[in-house]
N, C-alpha and C. Protein backbone atom coordinates (compact mmCIF):
# COMPACT_ATOMS: atom_id res chain seq x y z
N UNK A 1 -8.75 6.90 -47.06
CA UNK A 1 -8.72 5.49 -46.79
C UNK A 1 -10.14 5.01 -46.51
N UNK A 2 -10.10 3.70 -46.89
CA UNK A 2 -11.49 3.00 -46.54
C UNK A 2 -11.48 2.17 -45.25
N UNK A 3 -12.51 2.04 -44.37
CA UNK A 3 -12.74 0.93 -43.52
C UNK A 3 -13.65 0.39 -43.57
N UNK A 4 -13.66 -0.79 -43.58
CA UNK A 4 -15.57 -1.62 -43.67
C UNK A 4 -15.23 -2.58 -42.11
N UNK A 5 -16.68 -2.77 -41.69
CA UNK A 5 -17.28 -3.08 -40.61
C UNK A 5 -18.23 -3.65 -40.63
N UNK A 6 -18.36 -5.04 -40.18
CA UNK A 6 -19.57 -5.97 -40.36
C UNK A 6 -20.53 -5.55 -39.32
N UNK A 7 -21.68 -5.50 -39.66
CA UNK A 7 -22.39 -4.89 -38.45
C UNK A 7 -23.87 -6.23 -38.51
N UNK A 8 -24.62 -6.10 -37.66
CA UNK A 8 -25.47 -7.35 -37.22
C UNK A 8 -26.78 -6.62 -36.65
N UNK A 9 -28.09 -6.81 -36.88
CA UNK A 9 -28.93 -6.54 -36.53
C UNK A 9 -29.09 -6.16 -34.93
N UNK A 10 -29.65 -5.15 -34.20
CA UNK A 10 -29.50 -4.43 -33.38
C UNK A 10 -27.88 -3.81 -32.93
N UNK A 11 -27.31 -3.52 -33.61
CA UNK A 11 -26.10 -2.86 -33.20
C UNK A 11 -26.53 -1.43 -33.82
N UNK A 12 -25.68 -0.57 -33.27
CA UNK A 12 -25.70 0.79 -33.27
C UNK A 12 -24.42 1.69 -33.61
N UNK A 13 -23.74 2.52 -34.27
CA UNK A 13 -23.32 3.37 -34.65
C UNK A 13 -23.72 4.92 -34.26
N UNK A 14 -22.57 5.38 -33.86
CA UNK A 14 -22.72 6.99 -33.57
C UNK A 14 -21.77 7.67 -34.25
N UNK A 15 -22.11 8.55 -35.75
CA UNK A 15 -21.86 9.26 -36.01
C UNK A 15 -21.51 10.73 -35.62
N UNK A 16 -19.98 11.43 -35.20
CA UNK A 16 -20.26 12.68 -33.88
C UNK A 16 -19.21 13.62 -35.14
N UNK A 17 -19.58 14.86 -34.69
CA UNK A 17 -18.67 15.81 -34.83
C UNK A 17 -17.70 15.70 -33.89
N UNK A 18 -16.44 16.90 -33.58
CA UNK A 18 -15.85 16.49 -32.49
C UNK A 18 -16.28 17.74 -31.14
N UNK A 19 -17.15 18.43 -31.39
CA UNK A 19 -17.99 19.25 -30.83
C UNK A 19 -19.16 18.29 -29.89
N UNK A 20 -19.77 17.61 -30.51
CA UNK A 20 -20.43 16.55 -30.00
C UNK A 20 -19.90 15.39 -29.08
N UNK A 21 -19.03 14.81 -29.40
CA UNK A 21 -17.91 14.64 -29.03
C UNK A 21 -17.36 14.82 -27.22
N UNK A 22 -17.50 16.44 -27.79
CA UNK A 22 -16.92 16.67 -26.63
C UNK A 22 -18.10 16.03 -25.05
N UNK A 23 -19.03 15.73 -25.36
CA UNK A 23 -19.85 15.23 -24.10
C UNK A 23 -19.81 14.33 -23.15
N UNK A 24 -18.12 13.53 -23.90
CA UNK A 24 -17.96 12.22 -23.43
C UNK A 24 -16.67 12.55 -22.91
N UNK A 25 -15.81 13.22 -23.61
CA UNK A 25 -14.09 13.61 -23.44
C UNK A 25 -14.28 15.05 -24.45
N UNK A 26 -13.69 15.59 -23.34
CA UNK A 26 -13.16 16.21 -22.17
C UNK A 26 -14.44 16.12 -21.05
N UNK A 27 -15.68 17.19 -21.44
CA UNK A 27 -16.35 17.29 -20.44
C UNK A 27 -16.91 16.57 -19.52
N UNK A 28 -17.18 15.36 -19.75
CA UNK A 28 -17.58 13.99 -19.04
C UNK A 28 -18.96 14.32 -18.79
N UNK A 29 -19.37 14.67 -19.14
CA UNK A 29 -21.20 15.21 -18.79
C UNK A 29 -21.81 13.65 -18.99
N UNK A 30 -21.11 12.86 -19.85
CA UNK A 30 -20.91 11.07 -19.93
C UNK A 30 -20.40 10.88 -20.02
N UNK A 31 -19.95 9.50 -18.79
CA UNK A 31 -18.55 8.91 -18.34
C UNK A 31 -18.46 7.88 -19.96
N UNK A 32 -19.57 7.40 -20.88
CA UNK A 32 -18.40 6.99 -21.87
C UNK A 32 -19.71 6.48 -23.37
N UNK A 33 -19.28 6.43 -24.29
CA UNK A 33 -20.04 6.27 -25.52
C UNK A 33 -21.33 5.25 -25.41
N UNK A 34 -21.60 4.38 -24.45
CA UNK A 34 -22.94 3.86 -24.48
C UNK A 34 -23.42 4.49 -23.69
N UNK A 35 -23.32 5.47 -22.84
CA UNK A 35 -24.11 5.92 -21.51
C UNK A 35 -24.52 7.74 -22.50
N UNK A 36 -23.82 7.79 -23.34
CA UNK A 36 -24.40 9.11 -24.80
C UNK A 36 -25.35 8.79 -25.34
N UNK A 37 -25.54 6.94 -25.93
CA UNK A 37 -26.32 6.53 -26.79
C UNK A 37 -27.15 6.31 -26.28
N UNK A 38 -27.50 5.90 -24.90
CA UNK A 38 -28.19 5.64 -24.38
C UNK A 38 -29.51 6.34 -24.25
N UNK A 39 -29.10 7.60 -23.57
CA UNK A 39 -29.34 8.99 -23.74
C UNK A 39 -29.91 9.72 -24.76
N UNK A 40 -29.25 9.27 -25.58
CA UNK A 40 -30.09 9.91 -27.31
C UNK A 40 -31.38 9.21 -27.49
N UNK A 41 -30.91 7.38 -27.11
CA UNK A 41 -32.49 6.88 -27.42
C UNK A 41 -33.34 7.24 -26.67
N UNK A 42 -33.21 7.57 -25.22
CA UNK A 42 -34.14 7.37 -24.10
C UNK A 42 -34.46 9.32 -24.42
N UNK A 43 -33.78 10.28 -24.18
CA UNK A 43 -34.56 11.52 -24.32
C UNK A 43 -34.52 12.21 -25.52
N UNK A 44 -34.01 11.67 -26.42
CA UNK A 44 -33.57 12.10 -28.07
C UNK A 44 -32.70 13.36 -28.13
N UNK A 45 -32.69 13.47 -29.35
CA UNK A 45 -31.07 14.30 -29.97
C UNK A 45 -31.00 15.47 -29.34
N UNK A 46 -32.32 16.38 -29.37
CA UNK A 46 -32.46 17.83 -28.75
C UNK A 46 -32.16 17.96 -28.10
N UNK A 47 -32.81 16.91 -26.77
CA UNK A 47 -31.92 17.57 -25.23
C UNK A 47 -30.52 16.94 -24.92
N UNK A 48 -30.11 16.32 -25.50
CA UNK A 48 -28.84 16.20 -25.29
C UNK A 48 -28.39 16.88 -25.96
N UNK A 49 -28.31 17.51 -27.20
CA UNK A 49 -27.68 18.83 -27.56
C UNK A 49 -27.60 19.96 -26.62
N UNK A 50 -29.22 20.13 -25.86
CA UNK A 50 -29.62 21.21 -24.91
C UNK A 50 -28.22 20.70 -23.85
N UNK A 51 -28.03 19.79 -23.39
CA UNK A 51 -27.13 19.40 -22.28
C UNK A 51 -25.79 20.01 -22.63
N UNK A 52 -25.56 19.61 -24.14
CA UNK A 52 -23.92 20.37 -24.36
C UNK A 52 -24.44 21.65 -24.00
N UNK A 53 -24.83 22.56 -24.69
CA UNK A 53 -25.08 23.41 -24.76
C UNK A 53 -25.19 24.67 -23.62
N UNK A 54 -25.92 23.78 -22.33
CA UNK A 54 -25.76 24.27 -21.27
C UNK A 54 -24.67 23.82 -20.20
N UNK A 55 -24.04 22.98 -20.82
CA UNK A 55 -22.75 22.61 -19.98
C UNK A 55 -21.49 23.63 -20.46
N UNK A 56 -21.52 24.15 -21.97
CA UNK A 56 -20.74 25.38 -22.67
C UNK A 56 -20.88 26.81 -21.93
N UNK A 57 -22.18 26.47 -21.51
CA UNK A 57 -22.49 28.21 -21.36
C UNK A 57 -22.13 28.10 -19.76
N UNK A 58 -22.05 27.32 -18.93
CA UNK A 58 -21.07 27.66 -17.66
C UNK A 58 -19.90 27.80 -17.98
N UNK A 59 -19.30 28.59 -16.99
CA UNK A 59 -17.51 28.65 -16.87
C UNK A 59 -17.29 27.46 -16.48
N UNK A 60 -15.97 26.52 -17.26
CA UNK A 60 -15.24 26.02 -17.22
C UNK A 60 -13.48 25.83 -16.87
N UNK A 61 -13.60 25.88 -15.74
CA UNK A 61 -11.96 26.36 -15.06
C UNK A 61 -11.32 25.13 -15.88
N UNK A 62 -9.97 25.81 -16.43
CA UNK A 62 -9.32 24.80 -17.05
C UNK A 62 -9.45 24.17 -18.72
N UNK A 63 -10.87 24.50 -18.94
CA UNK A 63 -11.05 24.15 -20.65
C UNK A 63 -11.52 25.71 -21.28
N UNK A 64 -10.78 26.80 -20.85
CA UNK A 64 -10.81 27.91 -21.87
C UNK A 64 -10.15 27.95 -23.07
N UNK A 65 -9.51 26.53 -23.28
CA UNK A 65 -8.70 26.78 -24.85
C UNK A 65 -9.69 25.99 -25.76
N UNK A 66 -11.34 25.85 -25.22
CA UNK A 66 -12.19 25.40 -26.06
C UNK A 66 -12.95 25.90 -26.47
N UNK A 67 -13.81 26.06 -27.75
CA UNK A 67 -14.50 27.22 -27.98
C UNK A 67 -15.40 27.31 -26.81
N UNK A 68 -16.27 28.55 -27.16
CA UNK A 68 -17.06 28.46 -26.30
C UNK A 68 -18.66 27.36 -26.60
N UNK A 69 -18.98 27.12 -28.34
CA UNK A 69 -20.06 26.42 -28.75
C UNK A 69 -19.65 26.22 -30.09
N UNK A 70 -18.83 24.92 -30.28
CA UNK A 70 -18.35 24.46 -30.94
C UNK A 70 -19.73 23.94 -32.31
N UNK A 71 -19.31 23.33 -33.08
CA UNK A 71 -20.13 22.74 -34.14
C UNK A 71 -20.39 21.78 -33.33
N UNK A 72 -22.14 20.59 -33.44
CA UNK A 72 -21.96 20.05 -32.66
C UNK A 72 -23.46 19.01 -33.19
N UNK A 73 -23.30 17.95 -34.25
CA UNK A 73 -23.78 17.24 -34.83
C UNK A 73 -23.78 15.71 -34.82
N UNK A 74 -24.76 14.88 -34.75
CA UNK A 74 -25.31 13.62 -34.62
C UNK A 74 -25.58 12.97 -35.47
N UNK A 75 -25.30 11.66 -35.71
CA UNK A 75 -26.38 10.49 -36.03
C UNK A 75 -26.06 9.51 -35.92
N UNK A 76 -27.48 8.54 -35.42
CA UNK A 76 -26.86 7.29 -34.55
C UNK A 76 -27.92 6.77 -36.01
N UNK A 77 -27.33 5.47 -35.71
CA UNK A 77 -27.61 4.47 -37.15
C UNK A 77 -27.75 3.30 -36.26
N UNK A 78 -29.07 2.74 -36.33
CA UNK A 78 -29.81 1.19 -36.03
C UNK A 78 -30.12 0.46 -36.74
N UNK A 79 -28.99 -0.91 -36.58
CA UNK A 79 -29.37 -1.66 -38.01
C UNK A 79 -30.72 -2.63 -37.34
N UNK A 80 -31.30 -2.60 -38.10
CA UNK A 80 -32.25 -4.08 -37.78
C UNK A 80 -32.28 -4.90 -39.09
């Protein structure tokens, strides 16, 4: 299926895996999708990958039916 979406100069798009994903729901490491984007602009893609990454490698009571380092891919899109 197709969806189209009018989009307007300074709006933003986040392209996620659901590995990536996970930073917002389940783990809450961000309480919600602008406080991710935010984040990407202000310290860029790496360390917020670094953030999943080290939020995976602690034990997690309760989310063992998740991998342990899922696939876990980006891209945010800025129209101007």
């Amino acid at each position: 299926s197709v969806t189209t979406w009018g989009v307007s100069p300074g709006d933003r798009v986040l392209l996620a895996t659901d590995g990536f994903a996970r930073l917002v729901s389940p783990y809450e490491v961000y309480s919600d999708w602008r406080t991710l984007v935010s984040a990407i602009e202000s310290e860029g893609a790496l360390s917020v990958i670094g953030q999943l990454r080290d939020f995976e490698s602690r034990a997690v009571t309760g989310m063992s039916h998740f991998k342990a380092s899922d696939d876990a891919c980006a891209v945010l899109l800025s129209f101007v």
